[in-house]
PDB file of N, CA and C in Angstrom:
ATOM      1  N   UNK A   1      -9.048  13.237  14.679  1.00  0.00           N
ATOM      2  CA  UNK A   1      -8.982  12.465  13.457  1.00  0.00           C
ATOM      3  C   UNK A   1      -7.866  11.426  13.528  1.00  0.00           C
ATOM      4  N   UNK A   2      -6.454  11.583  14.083  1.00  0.00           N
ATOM      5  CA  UNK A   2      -5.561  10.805  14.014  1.00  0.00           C
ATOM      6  C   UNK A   2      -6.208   9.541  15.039  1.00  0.00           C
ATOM      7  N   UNK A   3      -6.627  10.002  15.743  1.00  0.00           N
ATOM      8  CA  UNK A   3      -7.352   8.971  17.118  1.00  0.00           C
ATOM      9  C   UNK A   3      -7.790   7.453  16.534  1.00  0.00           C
ATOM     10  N   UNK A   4      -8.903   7.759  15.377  1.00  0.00           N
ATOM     11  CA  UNK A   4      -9.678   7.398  14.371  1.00  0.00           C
ATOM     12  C   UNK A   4      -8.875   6.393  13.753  1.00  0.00           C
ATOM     13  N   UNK A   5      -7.822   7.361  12.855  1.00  0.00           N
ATOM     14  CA  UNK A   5      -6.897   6.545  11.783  1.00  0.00           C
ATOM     15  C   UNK A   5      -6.068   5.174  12.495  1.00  0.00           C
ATOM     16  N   UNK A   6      -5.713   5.445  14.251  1.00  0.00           N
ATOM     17  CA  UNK A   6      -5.549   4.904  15.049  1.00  0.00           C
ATOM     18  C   UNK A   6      -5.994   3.676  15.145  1.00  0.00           C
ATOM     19  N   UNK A   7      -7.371   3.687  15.524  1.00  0.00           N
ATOM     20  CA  UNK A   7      -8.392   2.714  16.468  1.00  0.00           C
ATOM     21  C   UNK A   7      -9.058   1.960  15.228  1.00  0.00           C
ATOM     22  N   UNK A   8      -8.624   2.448  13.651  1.00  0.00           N
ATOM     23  CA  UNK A   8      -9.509   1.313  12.818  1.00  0.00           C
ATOM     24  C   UNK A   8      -8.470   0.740  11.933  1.00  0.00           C
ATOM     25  N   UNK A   9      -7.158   1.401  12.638  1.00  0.00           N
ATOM     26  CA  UNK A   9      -5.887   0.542  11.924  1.00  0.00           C
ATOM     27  C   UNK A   9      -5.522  -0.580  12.797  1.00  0.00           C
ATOM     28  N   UNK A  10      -5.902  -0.508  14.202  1.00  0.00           N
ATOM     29  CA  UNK A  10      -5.547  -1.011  15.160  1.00  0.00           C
ATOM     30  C   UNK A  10      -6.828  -2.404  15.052  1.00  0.00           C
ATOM     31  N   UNK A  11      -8.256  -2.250  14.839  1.00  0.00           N
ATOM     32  CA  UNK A  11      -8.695  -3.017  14.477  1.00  0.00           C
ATOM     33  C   UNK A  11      -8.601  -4.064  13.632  1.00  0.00           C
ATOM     34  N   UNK A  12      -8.165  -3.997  12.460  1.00  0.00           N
ATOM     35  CA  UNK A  12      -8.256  -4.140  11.225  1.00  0.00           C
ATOM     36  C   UNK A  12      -7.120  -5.162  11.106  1.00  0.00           C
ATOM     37  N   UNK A  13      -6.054  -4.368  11.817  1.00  0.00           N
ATOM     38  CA  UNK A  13      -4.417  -5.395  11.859  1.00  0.00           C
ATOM     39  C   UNK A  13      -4.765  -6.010  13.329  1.00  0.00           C
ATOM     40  N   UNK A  14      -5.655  -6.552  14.212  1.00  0.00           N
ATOM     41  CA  UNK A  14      -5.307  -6.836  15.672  1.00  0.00           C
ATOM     42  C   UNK A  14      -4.647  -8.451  15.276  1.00  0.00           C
ATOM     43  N   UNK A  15      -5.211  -9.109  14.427  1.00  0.00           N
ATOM     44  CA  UNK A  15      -4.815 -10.427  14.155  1.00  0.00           C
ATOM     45  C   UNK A  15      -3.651 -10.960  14.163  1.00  0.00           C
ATOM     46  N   UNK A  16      -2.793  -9.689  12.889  1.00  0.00           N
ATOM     47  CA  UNK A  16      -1.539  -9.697  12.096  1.00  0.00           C
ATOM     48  C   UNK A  16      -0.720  -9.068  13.125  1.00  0.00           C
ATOM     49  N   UNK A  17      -1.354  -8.332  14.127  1.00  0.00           N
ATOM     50  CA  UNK A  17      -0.485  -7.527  15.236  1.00  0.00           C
ATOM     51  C   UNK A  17       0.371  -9.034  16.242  1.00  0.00           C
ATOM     52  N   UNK A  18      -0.897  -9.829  16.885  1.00  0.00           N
ATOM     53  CA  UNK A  18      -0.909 -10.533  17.839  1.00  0.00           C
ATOM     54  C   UNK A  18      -0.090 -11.536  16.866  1.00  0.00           C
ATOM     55  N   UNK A  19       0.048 -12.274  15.828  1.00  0.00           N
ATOM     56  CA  UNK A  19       0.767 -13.022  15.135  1.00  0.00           C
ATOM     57  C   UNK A  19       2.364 -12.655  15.092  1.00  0.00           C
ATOM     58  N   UNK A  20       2.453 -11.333  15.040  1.00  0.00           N
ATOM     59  CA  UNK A  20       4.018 -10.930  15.038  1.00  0.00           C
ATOM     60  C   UNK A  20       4.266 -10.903  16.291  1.00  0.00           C
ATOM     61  N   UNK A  21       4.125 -10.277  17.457  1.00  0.00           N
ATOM     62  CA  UNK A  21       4.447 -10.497  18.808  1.00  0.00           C
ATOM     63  C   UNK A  21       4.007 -12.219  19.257  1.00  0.00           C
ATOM     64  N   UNK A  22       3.302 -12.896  18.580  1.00  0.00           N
ATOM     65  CA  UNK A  22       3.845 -14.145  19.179  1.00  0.00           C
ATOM     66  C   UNK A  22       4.831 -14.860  18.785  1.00  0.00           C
ATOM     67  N   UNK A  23       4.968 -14.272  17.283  1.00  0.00           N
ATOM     68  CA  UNK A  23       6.301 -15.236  16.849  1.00  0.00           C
ATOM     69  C   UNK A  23       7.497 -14.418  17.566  1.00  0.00           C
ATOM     70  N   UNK A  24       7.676 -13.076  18.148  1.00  0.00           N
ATOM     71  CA  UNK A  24       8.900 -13.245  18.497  1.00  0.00           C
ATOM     72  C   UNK A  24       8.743 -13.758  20.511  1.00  0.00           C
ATOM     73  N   UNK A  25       7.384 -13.163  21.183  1.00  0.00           N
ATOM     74  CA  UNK A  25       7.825 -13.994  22.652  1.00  0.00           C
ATOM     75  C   UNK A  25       7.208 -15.577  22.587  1.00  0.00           C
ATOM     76  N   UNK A  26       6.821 -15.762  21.195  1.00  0.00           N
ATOM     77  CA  UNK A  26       6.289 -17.434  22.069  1.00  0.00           C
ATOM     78  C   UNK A  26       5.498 -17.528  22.703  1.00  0.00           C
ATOM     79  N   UNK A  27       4.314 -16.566  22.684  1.00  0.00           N
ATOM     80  CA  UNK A  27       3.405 -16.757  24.398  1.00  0.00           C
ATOM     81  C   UNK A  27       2.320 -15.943  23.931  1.00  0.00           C
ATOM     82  N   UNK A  28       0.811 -16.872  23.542  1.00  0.00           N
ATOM     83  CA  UNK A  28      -0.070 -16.298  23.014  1.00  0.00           C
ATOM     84  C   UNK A  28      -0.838 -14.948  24.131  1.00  0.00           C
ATOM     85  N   UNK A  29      -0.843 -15.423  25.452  1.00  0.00           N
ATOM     86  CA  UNK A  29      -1.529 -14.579  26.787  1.00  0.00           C
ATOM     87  C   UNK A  29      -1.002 -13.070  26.302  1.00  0.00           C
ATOM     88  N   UNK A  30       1.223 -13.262  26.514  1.00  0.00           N
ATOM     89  CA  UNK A  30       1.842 -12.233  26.896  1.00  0.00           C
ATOM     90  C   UNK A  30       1.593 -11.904  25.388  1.00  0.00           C
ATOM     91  N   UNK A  31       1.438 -11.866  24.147  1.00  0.00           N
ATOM     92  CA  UNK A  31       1.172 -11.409  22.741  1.00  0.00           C
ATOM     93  C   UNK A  31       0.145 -10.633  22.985  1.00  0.00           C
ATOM     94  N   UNK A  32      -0.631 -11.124  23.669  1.00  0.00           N
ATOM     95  CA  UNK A  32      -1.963 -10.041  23.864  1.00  0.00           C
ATOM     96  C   UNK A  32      -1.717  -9.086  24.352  1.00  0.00           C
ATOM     97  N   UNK A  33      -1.275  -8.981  25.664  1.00  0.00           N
ATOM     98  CA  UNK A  33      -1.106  -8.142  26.757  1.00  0.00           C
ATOM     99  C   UNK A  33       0.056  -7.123  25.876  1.00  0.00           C
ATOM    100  N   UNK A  34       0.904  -7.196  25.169  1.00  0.00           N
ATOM    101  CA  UNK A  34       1.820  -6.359  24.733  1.00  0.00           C
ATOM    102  C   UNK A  34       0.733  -5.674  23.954  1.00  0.00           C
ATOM    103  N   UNK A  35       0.212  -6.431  22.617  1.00  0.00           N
ATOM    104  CA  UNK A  35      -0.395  -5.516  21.836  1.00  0.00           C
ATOM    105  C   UNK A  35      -1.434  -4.550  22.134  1.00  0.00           C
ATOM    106  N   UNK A  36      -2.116  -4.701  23.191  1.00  0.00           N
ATOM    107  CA  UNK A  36      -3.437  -3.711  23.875  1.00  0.00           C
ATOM    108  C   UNK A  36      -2.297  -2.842  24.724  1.00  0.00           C
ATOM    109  N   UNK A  37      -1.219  -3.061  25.245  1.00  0.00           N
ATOM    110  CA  UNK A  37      -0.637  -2.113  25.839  1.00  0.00           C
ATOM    111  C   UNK A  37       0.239  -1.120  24.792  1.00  0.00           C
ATOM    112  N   UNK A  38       0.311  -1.942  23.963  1.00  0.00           N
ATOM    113  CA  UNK A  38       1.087  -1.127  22.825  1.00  0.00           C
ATOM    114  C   UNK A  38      -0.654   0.168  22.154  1.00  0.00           C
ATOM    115  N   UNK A  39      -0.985  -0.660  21.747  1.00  0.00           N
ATOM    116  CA  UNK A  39      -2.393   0.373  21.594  1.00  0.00           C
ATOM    117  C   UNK A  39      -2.648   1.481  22.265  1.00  0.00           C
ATOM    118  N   UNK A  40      -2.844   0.824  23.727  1.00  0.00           N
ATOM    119  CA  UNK A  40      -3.171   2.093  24.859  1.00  0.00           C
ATOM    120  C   UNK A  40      -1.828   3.225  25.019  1.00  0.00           C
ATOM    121  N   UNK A  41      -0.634   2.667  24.856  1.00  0.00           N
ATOM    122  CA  UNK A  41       0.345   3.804  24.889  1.00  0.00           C
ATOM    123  C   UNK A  41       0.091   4.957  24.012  1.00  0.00           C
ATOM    124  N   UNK A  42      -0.367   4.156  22.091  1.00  0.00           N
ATOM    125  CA  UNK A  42      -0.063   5.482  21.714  1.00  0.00           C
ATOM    126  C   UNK A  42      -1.461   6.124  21.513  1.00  0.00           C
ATOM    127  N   UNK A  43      -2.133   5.368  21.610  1.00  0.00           N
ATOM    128  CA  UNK A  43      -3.994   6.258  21.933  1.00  0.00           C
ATOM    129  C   UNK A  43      -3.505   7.330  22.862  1.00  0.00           C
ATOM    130  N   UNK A  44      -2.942   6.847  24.329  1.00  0.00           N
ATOM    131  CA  UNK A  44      -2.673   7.861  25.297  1.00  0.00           C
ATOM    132  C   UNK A  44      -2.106   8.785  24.866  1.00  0.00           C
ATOM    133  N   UNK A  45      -0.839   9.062  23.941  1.00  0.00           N
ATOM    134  CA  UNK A  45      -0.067   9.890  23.528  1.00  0.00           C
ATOM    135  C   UNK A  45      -0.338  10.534  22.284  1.00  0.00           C
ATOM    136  N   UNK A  46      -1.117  10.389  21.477  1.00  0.00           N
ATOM    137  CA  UNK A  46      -2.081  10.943  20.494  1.00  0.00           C
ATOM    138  C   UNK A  46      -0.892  11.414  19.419  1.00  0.00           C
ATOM    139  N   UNK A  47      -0.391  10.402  19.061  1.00  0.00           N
ATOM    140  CA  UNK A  47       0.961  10.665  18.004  1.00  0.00           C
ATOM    141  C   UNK A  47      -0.188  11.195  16.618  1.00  0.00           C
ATOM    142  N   UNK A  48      -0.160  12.334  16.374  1.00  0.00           N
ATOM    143  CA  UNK A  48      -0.404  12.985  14.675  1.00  0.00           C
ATOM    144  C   UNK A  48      -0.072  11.818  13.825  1.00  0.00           C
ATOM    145  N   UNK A  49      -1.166  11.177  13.629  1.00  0.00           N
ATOM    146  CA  UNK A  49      -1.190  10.286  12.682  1.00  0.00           C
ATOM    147  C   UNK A  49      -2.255  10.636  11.580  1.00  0.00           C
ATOM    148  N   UNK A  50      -1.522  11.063   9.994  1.00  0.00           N
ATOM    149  CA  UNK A  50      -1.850  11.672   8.963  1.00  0.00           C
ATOM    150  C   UNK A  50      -3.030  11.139   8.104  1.00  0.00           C
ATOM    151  N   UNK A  51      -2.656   9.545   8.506  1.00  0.00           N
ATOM    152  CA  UNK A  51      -3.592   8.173   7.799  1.00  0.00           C
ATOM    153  C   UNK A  51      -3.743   7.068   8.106  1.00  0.00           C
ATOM    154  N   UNK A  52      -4.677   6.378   7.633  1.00  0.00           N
ATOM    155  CA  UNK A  52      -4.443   4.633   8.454  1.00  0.00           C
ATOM    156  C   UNK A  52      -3.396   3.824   8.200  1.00  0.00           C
ATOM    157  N   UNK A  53      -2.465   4.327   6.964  1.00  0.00           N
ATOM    158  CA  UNK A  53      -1.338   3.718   6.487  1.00  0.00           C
ATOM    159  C   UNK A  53      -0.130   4.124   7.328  1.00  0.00           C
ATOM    160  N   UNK A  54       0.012   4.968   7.866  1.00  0.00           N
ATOM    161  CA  UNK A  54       0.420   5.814   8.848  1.00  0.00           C
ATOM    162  C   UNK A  54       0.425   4.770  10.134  1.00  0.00           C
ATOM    163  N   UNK A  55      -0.217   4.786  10.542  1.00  0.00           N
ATOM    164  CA  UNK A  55      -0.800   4.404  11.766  1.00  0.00           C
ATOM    165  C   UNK A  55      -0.275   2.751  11.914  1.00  0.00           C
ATOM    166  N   UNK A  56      -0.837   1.743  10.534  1.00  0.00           N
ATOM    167  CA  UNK A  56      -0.839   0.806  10.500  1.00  0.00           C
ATOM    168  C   UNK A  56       0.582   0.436  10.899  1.00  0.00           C
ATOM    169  N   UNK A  57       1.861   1.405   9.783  1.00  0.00           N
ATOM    170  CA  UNK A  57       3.399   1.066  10.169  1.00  0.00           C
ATOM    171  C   UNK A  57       3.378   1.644  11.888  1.00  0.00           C
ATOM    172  N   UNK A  58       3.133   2.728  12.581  1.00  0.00           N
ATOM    173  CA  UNK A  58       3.216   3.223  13.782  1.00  0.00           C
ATOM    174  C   UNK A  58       2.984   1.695  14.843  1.00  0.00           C
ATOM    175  N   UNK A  59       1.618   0.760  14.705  1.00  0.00           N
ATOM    176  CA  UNK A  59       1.134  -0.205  15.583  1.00  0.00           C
ATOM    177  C   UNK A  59       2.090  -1.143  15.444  1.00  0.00           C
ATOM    178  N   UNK A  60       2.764  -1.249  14.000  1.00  0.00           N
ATOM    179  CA  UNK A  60       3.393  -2.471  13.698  1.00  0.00           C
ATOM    180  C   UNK A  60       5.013  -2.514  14.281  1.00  0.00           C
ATOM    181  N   UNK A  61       5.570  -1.417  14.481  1.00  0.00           N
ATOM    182  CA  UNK A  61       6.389  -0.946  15.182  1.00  0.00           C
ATOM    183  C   UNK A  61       6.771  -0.926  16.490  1.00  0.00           C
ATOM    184  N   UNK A  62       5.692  -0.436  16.963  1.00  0.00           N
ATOM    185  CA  UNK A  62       5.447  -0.618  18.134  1.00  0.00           C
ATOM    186  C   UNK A  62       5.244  -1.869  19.087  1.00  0.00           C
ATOM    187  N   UNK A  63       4.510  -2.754  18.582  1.00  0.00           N
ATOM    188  CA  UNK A  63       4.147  -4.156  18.768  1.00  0.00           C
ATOM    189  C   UNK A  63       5.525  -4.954  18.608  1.00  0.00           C
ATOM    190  N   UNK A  64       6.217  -4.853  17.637  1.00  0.00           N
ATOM    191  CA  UNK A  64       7.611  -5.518  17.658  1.00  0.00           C
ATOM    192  C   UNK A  64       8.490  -5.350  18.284  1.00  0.00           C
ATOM    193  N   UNK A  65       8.462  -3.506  18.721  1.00  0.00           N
ATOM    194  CA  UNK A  65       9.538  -3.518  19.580  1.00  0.00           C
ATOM    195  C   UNK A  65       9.317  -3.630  21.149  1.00  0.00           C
ATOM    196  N   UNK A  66       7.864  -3.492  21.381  1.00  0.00           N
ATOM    197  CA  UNK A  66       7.694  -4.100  22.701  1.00  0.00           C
ATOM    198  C   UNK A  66       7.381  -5.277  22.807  1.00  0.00           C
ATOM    199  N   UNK A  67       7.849  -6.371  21.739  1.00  0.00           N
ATOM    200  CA  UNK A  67       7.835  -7.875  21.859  1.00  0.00           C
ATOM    201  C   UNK A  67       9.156  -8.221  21.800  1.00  0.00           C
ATOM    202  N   UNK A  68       9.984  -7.562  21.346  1.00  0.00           N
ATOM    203  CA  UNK A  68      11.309  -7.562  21.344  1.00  0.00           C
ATOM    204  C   UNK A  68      11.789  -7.103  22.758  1.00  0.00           C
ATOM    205  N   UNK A  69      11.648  -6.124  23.465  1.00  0.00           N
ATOM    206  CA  UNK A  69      11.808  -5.996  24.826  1.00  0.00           C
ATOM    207  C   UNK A  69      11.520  -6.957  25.639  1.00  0.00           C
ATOM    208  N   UNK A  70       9.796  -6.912  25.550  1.00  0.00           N
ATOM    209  CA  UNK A  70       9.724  -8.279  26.501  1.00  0.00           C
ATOM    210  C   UNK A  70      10.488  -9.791  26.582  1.00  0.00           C
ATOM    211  N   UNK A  71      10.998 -10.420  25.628  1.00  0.00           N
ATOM    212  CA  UNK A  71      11.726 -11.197  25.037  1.00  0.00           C
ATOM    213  C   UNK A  71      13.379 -11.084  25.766  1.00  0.00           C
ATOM    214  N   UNK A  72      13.806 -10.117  25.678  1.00  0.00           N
ATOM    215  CA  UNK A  72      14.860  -9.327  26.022  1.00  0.00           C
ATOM    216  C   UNK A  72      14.758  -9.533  28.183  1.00  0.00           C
ATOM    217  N   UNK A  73      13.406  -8.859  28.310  1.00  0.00           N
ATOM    218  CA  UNK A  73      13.412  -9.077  29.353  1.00  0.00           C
ATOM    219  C   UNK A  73      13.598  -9.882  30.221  1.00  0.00           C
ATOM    220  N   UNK A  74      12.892 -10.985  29.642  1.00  0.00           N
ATOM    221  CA  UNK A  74      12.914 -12.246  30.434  1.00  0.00           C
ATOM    222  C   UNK A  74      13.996 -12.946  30.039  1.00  0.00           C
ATOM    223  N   UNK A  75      14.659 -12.721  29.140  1.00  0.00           N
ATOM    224  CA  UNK A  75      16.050 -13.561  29.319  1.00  0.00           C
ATOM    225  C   UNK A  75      17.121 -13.082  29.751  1.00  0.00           C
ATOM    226  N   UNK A  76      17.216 -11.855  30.390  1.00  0.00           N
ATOM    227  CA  UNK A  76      17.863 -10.797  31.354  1.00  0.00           C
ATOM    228  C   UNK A  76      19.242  -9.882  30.632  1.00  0.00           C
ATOM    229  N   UNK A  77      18.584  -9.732  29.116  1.00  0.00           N
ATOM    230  CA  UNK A  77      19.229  -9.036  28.080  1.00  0.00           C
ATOM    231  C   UNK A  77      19.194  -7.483  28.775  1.00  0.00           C
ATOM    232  N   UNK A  78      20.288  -6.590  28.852  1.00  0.00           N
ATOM    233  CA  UNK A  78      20.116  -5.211  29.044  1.00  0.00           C
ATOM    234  C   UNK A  78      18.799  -4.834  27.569  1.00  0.00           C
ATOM    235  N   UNK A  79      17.806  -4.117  27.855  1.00  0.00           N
ATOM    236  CA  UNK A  79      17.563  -3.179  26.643  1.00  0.00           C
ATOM    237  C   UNK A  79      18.514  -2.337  26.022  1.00  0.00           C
ATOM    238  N   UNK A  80      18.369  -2.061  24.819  1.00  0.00           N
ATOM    239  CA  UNK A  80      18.652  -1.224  23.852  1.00  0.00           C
ATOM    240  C   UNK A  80      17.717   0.059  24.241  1.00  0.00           C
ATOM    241  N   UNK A  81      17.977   1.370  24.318  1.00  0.00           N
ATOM    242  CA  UNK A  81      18.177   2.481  24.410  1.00  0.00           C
ATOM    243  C   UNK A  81      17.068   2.997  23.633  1.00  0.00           C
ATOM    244  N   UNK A  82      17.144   2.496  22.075  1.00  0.00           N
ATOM    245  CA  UNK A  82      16.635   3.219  21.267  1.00  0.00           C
ATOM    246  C   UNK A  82      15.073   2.178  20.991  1.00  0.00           C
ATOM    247  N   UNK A  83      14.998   1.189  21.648  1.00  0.00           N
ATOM    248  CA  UNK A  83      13.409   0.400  21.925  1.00  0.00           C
ATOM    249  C   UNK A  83      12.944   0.960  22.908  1.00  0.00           C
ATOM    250  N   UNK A  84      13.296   1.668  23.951  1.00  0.00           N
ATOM    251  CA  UNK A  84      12.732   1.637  25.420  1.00  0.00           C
ATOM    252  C   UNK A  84      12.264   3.106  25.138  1.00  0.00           C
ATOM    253  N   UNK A  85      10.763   2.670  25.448  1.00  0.00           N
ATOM    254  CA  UNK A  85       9.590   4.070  25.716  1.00  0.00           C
ATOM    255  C   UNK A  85       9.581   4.713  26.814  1.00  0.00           C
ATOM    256  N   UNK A  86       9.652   6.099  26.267  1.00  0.00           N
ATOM    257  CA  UNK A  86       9.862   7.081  27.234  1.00  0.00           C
ATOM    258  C   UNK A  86       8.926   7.308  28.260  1.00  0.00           C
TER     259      UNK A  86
END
């Protein structure tokens, strides 16, 4: 069920997802590539997600802070500790 709450929150926001990771790397390609990898992480990891409201803050989270990394990355910023997935 959480899978679900997942994959039609993940639908629903893909627009508003890819809009926030481009405004912070600038780069419509790498916006993509974060947000489907951000997806596939936590599909893979099957985080207990209660609801789609749930879920929706979980993607939105996620998407920022691995646009915030990438960002980080390429301008040869150490990461922060508490962004970097285990």
């Amino acid at each position: 069920m959480s899978q679900d709450y997942l994959t039609d929150a993940f639908i629903r926001l893909r627009q508003r997802l890819r809009v926030i990771s481009g405004c912070v790397i600038a780069d419509s390609a790498g916006a993509e590539d974060i947000l489907q990898d951000s997806f596939v992480r936590l599909w893979r990891r099957q985080y207990p997600v209660q609801s789609e409201k749930e879920a929706e803050a979980l993607l939105t989270r996620a998407v920022k802070y691995a646009s915030l990394n990438e960002k980080r990355r390429k301008r040869g910023e150490p990461l922060r500790m508490d962004m970097v997935d285990d």
